[in-house]
C-alpha atoms as a PDB file:
ATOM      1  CA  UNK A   1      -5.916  57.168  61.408  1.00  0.00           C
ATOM      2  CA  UNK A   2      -4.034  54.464  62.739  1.00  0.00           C
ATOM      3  CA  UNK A   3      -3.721  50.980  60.492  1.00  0.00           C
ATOM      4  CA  UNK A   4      -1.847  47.603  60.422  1.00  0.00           C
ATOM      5  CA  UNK A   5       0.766  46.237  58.370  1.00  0.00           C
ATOM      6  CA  UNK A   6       0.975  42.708  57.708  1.00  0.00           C
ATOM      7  CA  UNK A   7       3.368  41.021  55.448  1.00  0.00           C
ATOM      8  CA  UNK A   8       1.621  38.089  53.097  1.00  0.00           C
ATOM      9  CA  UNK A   9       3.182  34.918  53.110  1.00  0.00           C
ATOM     10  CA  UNK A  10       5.510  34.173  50.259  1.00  0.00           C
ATOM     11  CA  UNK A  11       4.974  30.806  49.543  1.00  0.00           C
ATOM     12  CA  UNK A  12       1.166  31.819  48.892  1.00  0.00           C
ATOM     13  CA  UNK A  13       2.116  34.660  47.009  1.00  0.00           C
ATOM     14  CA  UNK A  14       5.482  34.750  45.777  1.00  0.00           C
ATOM     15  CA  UNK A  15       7.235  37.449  43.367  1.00  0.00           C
ATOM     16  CA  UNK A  16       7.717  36.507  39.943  1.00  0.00           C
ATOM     17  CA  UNK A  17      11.497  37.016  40.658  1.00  0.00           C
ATOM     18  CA  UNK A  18      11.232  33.964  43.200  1.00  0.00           C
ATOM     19  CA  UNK A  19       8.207  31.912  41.178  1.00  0.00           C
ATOM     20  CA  UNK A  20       9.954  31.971  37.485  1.00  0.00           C
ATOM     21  CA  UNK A  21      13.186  31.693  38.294  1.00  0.00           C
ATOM     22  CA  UNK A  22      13.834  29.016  40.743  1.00  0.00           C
ATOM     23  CA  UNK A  23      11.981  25.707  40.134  1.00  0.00           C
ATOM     24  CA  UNK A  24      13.691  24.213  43.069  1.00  0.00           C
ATOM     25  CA  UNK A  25      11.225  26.646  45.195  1.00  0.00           C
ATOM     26  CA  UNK A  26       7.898  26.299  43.350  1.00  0.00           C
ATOM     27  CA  UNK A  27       8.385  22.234  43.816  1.00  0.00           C
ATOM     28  CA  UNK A  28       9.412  22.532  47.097  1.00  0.00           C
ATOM     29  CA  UNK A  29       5.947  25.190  47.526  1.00  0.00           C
ATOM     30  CA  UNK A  30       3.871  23.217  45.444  1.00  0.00           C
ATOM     31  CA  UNK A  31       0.457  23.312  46.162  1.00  0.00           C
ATOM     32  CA  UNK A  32       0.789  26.508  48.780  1.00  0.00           C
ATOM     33  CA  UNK A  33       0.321  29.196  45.868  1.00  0.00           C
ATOM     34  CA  UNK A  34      -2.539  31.649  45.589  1.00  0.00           C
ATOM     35  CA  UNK A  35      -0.848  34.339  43.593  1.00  0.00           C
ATOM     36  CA  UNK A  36       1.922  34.154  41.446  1.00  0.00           C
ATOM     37  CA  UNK A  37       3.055  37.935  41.152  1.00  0.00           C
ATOM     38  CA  UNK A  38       3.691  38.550  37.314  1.00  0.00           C
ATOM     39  CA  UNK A  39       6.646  40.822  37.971  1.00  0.00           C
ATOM     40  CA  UNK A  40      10.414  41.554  36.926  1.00  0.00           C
ATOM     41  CA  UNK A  41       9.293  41.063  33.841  1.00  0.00           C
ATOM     42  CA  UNK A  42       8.135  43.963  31.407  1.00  0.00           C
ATOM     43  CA  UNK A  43       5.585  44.149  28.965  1.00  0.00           C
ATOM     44  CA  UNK A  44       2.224  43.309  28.642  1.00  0.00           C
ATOM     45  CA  UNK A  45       2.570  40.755  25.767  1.00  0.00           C
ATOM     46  CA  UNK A  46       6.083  39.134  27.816  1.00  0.00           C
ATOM     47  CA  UNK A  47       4.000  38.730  30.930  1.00  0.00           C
ATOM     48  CA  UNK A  48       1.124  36.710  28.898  1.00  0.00           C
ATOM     49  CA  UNK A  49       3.674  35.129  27.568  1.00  0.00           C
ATOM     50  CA  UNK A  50       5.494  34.009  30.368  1.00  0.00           C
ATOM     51  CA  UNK A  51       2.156  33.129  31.851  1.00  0.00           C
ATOM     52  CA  UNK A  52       1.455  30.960  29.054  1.00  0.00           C
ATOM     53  CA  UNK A  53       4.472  29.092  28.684  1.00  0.00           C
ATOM     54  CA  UNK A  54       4.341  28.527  32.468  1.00  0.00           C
ATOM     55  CA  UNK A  55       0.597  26.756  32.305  1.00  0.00           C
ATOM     56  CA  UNK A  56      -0.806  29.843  34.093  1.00  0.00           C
ATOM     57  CA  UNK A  57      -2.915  31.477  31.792  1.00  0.00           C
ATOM     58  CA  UNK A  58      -6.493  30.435  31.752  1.00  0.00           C
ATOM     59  CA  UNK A  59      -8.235  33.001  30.397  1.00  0.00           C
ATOM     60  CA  UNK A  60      -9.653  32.766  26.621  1.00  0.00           C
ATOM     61  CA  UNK A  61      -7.657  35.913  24.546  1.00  0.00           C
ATOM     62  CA  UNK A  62     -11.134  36.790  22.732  1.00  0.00           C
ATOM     63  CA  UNK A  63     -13.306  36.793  25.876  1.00  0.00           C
ATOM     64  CA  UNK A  64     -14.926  40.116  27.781  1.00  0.00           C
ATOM     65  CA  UNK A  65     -13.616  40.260  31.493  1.00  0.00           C
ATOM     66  CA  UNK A  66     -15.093  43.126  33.347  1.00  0.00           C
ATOM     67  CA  UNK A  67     -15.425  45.353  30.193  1.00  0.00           C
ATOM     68  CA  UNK A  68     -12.071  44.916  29.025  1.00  0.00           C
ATOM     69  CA  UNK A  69     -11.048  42.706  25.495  1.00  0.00           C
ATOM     70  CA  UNK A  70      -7.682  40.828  25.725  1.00  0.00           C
ATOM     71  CA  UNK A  71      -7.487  41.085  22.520  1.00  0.00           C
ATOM     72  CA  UNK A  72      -7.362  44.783  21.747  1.00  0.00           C
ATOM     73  CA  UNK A  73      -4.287  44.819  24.454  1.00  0.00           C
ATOM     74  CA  UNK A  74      -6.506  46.660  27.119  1.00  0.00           C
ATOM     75  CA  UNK A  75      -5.290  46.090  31.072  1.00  0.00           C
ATOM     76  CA  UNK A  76      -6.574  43.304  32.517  1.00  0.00           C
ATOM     77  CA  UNK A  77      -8.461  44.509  35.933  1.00  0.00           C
ATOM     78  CA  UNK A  78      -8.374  40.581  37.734  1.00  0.00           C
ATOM     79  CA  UNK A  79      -6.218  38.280  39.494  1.00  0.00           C
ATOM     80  CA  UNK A  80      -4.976  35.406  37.886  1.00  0.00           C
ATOM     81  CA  UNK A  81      -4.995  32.227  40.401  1.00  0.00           C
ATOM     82  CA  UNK A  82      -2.908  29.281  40.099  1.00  0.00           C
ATOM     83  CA  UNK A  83      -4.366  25.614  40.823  1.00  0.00           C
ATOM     84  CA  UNK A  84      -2.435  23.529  42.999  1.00  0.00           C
END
């Protein structure tokens, strides 16, 4: 079974190595971003956190999303999208 390999672009989805730690970047990107990768960063709480203190996080803590409560620290099963 043969398959293809294709490499997504990083200004629409760029690590959270390259998103939270150079501002120069995101400015320079802004507008272009789909996904912002929540990684190298551990923890679920530091991650919500981060995405918080960033202006990403849109989702109510007390809400139901796909059968899972935020706020008894289950995994979140959705993608977070960022606004231009």
């Amino acid at each position: 079974m043969g398959g293809s390999l294709y490499l997504l672009p990083q200004a629409a989805f760029p690590t959270g190595g390259l998103y939270f730690k150079n501002q120069t970047w995101v400015q320079e990107t802004k507008g272009l971003h789909v996904i912002i990768h929540n990684n190298y960063i551990t923890g679920f709480e530091k991650k919500i956190k981060r995405f918080r203190d960033f202006g990403l996080w849109f989702v109510d803590d007390y809400a139901v999303l796909e059968g899972y409560k935020l706020a008894e620290g289950y995994i979140l099963r959705m993608s977070l999208y960022c606004g231009a």
